[in-house]
C-alpha atoms as a PDB file:
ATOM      1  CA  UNK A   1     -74.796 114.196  26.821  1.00  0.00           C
ATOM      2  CA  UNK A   2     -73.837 112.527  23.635  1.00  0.00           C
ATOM      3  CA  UNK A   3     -73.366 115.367  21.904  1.00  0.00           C
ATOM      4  CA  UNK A   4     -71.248 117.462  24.567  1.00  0.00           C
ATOM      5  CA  UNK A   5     -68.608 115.277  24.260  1.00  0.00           C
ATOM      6  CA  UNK A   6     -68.408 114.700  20.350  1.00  0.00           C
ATOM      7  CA  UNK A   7     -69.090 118.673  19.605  1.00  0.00           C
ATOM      8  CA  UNK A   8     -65.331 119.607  20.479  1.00  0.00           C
ATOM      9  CA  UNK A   9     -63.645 116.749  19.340  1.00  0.00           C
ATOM     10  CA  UNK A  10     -60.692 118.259  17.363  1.00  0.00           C
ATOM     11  CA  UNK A  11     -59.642 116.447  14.665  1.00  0.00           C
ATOM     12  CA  UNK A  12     -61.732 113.226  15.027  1.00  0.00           C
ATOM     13  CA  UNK A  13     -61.957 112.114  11.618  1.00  0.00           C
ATOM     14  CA  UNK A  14     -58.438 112.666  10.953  1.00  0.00           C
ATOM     15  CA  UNK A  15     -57.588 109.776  13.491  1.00  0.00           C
ATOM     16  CA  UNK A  16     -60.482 107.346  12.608  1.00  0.00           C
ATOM     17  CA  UNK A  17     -59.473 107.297   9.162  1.00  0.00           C
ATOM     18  CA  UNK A  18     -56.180 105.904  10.756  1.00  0.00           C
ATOM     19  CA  UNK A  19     -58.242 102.715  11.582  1.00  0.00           C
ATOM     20  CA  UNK A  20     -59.914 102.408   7.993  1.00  0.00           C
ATOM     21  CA  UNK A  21     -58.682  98.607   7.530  1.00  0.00           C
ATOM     22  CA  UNK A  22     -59.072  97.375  10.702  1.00  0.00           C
ATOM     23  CA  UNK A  23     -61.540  95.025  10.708  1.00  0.00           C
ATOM     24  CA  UNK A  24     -64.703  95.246  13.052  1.00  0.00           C
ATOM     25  CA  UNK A  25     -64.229  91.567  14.656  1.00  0.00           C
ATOM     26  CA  UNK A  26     -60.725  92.471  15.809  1.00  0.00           C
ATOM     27  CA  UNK A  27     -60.307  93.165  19.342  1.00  0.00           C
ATOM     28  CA  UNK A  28     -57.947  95.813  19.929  1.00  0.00           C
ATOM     29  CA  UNK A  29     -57.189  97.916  22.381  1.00  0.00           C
ATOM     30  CA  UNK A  30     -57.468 101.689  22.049  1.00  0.00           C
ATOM     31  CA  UNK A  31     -55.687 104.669  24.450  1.00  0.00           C
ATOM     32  CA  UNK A  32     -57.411 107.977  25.126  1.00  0.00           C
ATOM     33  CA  UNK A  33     -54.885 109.794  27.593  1.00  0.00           C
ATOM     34  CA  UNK A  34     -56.985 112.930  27.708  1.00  0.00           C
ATOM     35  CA  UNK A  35     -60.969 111.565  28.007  1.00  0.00           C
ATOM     36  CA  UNK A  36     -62.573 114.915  28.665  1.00  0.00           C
ATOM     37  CA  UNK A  37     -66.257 114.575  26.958  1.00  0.00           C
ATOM     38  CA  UNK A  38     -64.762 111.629  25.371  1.00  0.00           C
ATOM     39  CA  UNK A  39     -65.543 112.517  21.793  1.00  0.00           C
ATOM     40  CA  UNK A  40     -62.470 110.625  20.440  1.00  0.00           C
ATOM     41  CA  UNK A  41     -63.118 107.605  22.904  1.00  0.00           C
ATOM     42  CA  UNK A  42     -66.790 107.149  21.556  1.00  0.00           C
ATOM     43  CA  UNK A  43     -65.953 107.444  18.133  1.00  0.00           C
ATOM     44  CA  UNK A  44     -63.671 104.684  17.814  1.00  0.00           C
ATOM     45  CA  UNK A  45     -66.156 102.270  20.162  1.00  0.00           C
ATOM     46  CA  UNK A  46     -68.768 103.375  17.485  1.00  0.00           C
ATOM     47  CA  UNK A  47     -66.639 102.790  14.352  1.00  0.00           C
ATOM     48  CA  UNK A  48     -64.998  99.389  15.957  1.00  0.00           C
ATOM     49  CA  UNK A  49     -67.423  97.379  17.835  1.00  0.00           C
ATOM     50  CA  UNK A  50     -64.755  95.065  19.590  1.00  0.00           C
ATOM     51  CA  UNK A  51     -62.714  97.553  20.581  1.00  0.00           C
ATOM     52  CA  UNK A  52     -61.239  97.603  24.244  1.00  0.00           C
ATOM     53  CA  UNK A  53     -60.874 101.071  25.482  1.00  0.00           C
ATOM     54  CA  UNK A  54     -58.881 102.496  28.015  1.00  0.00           C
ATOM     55  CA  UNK A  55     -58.881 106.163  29.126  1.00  0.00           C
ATOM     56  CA  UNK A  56     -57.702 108.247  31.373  1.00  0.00           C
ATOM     57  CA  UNK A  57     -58.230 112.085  32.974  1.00  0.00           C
ATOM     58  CA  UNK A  58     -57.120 113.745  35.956  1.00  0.00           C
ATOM     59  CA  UNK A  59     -60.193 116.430  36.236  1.00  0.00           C
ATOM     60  CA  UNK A  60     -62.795 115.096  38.469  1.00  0.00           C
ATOM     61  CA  UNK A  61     -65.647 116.628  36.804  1.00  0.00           C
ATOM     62  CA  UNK A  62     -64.562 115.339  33.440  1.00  0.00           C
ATOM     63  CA  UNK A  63     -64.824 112.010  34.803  1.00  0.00           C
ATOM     64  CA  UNK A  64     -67.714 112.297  36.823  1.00  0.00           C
ATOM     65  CA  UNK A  65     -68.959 113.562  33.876  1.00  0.00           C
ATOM     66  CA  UNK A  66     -67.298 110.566  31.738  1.00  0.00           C
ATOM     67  CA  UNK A  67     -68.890 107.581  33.904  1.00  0.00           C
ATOM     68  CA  UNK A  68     -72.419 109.274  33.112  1.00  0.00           C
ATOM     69  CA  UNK A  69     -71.842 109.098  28.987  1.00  0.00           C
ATOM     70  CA  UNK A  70     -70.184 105.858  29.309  1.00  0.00           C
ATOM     71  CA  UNK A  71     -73.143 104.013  30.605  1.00  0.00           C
ATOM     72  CA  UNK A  72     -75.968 106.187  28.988  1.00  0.00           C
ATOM     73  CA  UNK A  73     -74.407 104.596  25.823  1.00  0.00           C
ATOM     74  CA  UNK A  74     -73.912 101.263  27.021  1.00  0.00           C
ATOM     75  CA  UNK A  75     -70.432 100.955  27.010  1.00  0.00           C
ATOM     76  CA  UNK A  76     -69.886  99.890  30.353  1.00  0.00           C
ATOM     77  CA  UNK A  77     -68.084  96.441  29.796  1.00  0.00           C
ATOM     78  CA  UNK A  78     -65.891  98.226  27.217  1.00  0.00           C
ATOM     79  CA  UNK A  79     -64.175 100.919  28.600  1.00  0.00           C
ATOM     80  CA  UNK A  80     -61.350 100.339  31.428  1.00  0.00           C
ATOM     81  CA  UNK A  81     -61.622 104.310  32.798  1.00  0.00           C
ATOM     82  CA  UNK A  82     -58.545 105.422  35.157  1.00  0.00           C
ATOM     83  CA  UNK A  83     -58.019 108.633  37.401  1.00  0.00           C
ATOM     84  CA  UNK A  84     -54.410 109.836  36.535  1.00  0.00           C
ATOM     85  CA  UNK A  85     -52.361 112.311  35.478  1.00  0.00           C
ATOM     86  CA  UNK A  86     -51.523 110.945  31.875  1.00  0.00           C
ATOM     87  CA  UNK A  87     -47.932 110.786  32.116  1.00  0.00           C
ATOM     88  CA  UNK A  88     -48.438 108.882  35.303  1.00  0.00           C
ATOM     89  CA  UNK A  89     -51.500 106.336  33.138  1.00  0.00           C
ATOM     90  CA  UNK A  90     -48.924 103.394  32.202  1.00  0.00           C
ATOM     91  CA  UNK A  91     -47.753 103.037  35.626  1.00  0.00           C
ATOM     92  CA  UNK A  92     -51.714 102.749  37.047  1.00  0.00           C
ATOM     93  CA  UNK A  93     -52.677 100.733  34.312  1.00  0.00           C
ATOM     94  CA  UNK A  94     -50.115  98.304  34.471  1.00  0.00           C
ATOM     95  CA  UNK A  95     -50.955  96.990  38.177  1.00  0.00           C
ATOM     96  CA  UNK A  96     -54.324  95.808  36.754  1.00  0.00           C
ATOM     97  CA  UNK A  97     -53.670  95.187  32.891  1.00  0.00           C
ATOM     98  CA  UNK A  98     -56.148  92.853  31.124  1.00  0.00           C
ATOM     99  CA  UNK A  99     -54.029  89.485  30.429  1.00  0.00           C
ATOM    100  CA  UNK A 100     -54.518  89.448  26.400  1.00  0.00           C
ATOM    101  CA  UNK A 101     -53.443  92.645  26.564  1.00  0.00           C
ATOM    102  CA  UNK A 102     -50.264  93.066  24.037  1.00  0.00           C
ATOM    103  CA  UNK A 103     -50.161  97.148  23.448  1.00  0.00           C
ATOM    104  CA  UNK A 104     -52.472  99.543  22.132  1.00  0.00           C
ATOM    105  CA  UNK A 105     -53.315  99.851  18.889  1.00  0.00           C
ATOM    106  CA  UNK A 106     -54.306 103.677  18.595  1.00  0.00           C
ATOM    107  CA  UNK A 107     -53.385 105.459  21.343  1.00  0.00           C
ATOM    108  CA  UNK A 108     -54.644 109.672  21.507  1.00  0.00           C
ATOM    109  CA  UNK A 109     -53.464 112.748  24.022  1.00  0.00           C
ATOM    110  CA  UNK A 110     -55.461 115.706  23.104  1.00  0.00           C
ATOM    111  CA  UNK A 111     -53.371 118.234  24.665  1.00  0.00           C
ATOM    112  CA  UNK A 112     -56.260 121.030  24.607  1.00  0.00           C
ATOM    113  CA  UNK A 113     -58.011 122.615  27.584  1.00  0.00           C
ATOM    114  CA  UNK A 114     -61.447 120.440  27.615  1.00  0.00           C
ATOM    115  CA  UNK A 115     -64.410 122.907  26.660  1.00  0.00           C
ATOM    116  CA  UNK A 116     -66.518 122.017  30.254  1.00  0.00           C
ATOM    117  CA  UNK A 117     -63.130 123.360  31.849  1.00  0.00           C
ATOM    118  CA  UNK A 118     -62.998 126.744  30.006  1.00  0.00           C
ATOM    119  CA  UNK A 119     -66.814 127.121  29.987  1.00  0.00           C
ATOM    120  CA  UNK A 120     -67.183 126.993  34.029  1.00  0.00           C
ATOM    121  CA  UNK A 121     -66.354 129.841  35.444  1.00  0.00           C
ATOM    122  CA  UNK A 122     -65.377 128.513  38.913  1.00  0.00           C
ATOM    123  CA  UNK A 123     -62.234 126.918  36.833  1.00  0.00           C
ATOM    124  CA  UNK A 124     -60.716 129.727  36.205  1.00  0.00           C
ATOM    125  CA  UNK A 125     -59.548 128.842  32.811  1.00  0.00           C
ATOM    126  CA  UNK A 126     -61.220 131.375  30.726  1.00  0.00           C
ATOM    127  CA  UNK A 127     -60.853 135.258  31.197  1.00  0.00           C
ATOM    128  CA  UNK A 128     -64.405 135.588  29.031  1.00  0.00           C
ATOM    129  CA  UNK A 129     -66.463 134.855  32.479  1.00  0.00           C
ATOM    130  CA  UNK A 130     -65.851 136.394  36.108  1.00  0.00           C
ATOM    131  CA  UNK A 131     -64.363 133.335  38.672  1.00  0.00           C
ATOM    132  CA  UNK A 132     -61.775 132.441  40.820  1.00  0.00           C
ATOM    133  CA  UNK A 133     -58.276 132.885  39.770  1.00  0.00           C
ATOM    134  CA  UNK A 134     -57.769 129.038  39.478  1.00  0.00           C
ATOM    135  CA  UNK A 135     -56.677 127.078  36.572  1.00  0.00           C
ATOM    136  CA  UNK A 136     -56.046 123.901  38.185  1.00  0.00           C
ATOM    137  CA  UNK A 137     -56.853 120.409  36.051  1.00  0.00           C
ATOM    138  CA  UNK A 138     -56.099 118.348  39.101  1.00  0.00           C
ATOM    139  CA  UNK A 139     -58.292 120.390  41.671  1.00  0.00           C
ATOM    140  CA  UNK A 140     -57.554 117.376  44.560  1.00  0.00           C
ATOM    141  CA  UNK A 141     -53.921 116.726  44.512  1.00  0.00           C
ATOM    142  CA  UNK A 142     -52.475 120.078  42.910  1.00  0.00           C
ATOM    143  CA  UNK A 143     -52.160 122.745  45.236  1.00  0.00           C
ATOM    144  CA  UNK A 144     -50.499 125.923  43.551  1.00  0.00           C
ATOM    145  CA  UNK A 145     -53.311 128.252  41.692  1.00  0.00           C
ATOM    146  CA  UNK A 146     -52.681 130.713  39.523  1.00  0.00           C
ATOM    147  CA  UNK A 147     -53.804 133.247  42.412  1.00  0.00           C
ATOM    148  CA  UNK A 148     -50.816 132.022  44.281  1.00  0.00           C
ATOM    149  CA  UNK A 149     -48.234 132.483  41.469  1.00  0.00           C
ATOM    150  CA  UNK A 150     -49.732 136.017  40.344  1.00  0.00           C
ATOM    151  CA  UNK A 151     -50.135 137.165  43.989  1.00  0.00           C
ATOM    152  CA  UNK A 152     -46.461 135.254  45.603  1.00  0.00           C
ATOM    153  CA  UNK A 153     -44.168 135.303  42.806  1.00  0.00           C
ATOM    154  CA  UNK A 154     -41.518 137.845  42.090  1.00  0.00           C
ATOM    155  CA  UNK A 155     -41.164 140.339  39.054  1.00  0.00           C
ATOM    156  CA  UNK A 156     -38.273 138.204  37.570  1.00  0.00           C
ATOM    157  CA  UNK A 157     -39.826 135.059  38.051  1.00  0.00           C
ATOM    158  CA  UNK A 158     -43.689 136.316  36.504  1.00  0.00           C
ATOM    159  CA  UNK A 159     -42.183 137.494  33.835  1.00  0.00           C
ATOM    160  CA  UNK A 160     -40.229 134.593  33.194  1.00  0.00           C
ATOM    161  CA  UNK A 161     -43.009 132.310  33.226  1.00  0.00           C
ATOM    162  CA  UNK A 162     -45.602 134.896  31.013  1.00  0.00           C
ATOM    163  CA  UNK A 163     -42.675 135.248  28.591  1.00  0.00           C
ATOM    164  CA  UNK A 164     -41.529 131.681  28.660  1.00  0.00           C
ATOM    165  CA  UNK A 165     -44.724 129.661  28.401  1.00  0.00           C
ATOM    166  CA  UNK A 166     -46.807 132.307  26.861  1.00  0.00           C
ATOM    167  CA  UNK A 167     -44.412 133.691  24.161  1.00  0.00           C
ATOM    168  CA  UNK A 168     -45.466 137.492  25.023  1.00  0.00           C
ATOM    169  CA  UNK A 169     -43.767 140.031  24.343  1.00  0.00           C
ATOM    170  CA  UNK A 170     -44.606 142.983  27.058  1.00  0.00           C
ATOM    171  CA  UNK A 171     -44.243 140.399  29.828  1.00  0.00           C
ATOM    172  CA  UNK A 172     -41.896 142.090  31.913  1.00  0.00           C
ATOM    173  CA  UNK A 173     -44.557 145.069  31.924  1.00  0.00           C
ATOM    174  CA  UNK A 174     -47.495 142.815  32.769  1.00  0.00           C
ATOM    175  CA  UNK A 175     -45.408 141.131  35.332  1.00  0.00           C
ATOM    176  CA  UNK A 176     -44.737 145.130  36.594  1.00  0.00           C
ATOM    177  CA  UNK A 177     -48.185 146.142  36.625  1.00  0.00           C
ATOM    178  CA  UNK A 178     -49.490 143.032  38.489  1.00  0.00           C
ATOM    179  CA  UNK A 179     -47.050 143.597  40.995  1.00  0.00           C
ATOM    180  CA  UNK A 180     -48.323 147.475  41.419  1.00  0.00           C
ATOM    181  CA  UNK A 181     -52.086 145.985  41.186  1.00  0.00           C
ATOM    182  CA  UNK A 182     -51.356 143.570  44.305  1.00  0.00           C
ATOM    183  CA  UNK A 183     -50.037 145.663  46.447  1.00  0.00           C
ATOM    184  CA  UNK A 184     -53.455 147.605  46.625  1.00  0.00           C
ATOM    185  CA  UNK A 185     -55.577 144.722  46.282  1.00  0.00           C
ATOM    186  CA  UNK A 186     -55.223 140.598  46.110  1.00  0.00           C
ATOM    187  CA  UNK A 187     -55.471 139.840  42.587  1.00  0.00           C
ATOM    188  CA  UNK A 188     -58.156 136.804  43.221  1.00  0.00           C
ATOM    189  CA  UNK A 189     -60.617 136.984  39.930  1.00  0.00           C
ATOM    190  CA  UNK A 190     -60.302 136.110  36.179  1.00  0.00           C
ATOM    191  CA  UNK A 191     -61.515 139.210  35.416  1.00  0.00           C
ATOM    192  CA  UNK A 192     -59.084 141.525  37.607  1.00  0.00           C
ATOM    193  CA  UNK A 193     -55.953 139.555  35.775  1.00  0.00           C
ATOM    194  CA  UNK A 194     -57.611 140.651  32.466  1.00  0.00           C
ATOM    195  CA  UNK A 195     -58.418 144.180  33.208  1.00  0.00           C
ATOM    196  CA  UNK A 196     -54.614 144.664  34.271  1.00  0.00           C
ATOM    197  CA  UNK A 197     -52.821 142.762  30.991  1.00  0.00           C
ATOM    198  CA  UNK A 198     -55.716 144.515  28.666  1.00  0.00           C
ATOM    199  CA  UNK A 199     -54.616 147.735  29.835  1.00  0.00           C
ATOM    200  CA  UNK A 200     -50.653 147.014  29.488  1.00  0.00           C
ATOM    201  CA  UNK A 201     -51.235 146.831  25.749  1.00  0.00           C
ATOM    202  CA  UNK A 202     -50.881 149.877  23.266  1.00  0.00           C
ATOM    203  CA  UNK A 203     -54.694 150.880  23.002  1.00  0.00           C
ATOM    204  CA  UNK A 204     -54.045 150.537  19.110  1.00  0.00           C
ATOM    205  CA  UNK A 205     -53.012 146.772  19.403  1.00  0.00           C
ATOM    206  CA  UNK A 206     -56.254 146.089  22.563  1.00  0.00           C
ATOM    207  CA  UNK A 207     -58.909 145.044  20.240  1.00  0.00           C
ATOM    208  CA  UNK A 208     -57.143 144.135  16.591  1.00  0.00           C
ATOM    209  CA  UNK A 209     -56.121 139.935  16.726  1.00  0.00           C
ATOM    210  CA  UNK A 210     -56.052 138.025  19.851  1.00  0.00           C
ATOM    211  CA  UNK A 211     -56.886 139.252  22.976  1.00  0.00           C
ATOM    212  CA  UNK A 212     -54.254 140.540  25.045  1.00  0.00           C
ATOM    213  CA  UNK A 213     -54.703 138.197  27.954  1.00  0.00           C
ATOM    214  CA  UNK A 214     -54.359 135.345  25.676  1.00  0.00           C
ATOM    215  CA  UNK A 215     -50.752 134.310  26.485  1.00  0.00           C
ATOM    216  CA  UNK A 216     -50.676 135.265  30.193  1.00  0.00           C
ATOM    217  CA  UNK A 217     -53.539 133.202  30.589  1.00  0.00           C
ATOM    218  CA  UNK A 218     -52.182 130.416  28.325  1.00  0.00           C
ATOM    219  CA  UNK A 219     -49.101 130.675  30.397  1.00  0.00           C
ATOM    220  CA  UNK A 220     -49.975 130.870  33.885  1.00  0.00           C
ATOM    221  CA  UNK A 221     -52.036 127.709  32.913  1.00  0.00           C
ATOM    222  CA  UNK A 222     -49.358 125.528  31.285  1.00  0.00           C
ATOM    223  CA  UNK A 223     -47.198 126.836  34.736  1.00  0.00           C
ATOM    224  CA  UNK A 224     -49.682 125.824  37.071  1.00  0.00           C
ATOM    225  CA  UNK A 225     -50.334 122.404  35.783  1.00  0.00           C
ATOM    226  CA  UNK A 226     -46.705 121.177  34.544  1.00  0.00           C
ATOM    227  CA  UNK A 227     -47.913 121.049  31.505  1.00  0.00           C
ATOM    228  CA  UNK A 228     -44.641 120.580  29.478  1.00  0.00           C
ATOM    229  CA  UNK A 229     -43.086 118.697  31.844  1.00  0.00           C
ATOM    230  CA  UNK A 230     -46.141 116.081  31.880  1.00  0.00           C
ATOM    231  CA  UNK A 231     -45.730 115.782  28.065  1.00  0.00           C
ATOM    232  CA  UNK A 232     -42.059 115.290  27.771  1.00  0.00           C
ATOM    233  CA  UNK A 233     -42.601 112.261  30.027  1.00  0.00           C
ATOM    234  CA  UNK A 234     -45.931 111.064  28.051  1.00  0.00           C
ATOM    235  CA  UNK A 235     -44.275 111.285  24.930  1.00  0.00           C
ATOM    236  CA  UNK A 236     -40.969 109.373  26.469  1.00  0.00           C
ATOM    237  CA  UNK A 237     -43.287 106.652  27.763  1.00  0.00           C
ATOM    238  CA  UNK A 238     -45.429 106.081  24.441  1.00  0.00           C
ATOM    239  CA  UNK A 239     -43.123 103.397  22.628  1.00  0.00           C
ATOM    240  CA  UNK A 240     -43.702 101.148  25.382  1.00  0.00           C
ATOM    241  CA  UNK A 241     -47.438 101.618  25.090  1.00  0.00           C
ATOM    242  CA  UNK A 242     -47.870 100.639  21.643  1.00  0.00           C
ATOM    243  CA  UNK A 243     -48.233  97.170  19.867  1.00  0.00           C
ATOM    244  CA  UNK A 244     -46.822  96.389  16.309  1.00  0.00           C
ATOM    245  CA  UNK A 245     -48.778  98.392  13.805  1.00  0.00           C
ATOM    246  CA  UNK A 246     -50.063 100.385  16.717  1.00  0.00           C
ATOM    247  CA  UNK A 247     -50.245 104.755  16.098  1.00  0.00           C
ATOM    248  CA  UNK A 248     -49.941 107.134  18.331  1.00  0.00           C
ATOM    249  CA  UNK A 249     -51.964 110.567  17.783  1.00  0.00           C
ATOM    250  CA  UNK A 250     -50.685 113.706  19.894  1.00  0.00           C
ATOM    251  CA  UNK A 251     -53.107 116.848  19.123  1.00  0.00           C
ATOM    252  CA  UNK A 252     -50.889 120.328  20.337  1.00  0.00           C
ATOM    253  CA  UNK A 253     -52.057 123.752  20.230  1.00  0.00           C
ATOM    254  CA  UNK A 254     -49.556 126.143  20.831  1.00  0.00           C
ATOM    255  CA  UNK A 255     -45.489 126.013  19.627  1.00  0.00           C
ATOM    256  CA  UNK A 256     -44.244 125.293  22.745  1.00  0.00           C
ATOM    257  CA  UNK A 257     -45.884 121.526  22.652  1.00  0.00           C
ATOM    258  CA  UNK A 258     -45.520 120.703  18.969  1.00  0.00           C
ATOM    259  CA  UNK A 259     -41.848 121.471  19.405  1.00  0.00           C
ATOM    260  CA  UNK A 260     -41.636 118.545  22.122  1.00  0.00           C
ATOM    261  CA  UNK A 261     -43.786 116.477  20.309  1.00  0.00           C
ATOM    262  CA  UNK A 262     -41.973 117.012  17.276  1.00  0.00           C
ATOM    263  CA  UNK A 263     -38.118 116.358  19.108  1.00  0.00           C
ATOM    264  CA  UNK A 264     -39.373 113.564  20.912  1.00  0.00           C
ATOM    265  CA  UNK A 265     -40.474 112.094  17.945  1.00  0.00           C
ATOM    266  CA  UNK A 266     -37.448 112.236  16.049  1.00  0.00           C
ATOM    267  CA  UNK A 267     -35.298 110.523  19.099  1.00  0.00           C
ATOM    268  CA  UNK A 268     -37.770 107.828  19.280  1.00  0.00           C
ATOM    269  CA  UNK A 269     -37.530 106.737  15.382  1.00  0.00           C
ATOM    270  CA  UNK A 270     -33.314 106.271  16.034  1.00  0.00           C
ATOM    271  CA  UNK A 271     -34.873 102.699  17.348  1.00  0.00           C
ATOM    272  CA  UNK A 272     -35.544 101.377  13.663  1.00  0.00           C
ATOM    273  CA  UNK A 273     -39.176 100.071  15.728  1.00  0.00           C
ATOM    274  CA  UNK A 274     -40.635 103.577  14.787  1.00  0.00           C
ATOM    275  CA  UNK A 275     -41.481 105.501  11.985  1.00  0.00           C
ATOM    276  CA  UNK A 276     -43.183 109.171  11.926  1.00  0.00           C
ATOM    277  CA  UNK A 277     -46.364 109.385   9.954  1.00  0.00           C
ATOM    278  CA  UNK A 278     -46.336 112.576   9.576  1.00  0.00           C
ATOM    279  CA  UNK A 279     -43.095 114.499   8.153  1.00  0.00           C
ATOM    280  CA  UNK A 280     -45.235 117.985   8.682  1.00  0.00           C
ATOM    281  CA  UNK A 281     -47.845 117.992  11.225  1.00  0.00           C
ATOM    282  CA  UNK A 282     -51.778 117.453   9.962  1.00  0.00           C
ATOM    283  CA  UNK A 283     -54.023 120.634  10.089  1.00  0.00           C
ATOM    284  CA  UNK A 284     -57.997 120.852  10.712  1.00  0.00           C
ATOM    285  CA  UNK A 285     -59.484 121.053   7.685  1.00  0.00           C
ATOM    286  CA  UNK A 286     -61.471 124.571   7.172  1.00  0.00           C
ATOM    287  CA  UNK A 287     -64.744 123.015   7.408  1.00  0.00           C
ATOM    288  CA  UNK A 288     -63.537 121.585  10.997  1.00  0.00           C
ATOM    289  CA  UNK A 289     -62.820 125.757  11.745  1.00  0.00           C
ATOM    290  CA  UNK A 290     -65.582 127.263  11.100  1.00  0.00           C
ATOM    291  CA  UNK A 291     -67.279 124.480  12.632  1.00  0.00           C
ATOM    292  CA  UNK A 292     -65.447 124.148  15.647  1.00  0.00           C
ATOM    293  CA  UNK A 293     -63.261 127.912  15.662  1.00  0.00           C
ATOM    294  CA  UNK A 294     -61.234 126.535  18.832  1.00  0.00           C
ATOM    295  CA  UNK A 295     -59.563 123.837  16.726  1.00  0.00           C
ATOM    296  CA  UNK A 296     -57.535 126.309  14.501  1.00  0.00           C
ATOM    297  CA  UNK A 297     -54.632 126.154  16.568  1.00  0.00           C
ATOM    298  CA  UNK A 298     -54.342 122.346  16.186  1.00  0.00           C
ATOM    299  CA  UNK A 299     -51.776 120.351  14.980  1.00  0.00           C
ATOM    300  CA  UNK A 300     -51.579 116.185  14.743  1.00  0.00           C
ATOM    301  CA  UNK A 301     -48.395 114.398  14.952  1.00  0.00           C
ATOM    302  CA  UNK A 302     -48.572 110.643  14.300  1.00  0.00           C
ATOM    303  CA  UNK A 303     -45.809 107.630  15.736  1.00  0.00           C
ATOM    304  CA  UNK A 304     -46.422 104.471  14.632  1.00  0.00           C
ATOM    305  CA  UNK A 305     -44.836 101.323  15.688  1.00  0.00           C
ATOM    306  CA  UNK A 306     -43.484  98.885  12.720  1.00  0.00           C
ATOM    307  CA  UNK A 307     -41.796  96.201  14.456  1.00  0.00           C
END
């Protein structure tokens, strides 16, 4: 289990080495807004042995699957774990915060789809197996699938969202040819969404680069989850999270986050409190690629609180 969390852990050295001089004795507490396998969470418990750590995720499995690792590595009594949407963490966390509790001292929000939710096919995440048109992080309290949206929206408003949140170029065609696909048939399958946006492609352009479902995927996805919207409130909230000398790590993977991250960033450090770390975002290194090809995408922004 161990390993399943740590193998997809993007960038995990790059925000240990953040903690280099912190001493081992020092009991701090540490943030991990987006637990998934907790590969970040467990690396800082291993490099800091008094560290306090407090985590959050709103997939159920993830933290079914989080209370398991936690205690088959004994670190029960260190980890405070909390069901929540992350931009909604503070507010949960505050009703029972520990009472030497002063701010965190590393905070991280991997924004990345976890690999256990684009590996099971029942999420509907991934177009590379056959399952239910889902895409849903919050399976309990979110409603609206990406079924619903391809099979209930309008042409205007599809192609909106595939060009909008997916950057794609032919998405008033895709948004056309769904539409046509529907009216025969209930789109309801990760694989009938695929065969209709593979086929709106040039046949030149279907298997050169990234797949042509790529960005419809990515976008119904970031649609269906309020994706953006939940980071433009994390971000907003993370001042008041962090102690003096504390750093806050946000990992993006497509334009569309970075850009917030980046923005929210620079209105933050107008309160002399903050500085940016990191003037141009940090990159996996190309070891971390070919060791880990999902991470190539990623880019690390860094706030850090001064005073």
């Amino acid at each position: 289990m161990e390993n399943y969390g740590e193998h997809y852990s993007v960038m995990k050295d790059n925000y240990l080495e953040l903690f280099q001089t912190l001493s081992k004795n020092d009991k701090k507490y540490f943030c991990d807004l987006t637990f998934g396998a907790g590969g970040h969470a467990f690396a800082i418990l291993r490099a800091h042995p008094s560290a306090i750590l407090v985590a959050c995720d709103q997939d159920q499995q993830a933290l079914n699957n989080a209370k398991k690792i936690i205690e088959e590595n004994g670190f029960g009594s260190r980890v405070i774990l909390i069901e929540s949407n992350f931009a909604d963490f503070f507010e949960s966390f505050k009703k029972n915060m520990p009472k030497d509790f002063n701010g965190f001292f590393g905070l991280i929000a991997d924004l990345g789809v976890s690999s256990h939710q684009f590996d099971s096919s029942e999420r509907g995440f991934s177009f590379r197996f056959d399952g239910p048109l889902d895409m849903r992080m919050d399976t309990l309290n979110n409603p609206i699938t990406a079924e619903i949206l391809v099979n209930e929206l309008d042409h205007e408003d599809l192609a909106n969202i595939i060009y909008e949140y997916g950057e794609e170029r032919y998405s008033r065609k895709i948004a056309e040819k769904i539409i046509e696909a529907r009216i025969e048939k209930r789109i309801s399958t990760t694989k009938e969404l695929e065969n209709i946006v593979f086929h709106v492609y040039p046949a030149r352009q279907r298997h050169s680069g990234t797949h042509p479902a790529t960005r419809t995927f990515q976008a119904l996805r970031i649609k269906v989850n309020d994706e953006l919207g939940v980071l433009e409130k994390l971000v907003e909230q993370i001042p008041q999270m962090l102690e003096i000398n504390g750093v806050a790590a946000v990992i993006s993977f497509h334009s569309l986050e970075d850009r917030i991250v980046k923005h929210r960033f620079k209105k933050i450090i107008e309160n002399e409190s903050f500085e940016v770390l990191t003037k141009k975002p940090i990159l996996p290194s190309e070891i971390e690629i070919k060791s880990n090809f999902r991470s190539r995408s990623a880019k690390m922004r860094i706030l850090k609180r001064i005073k």
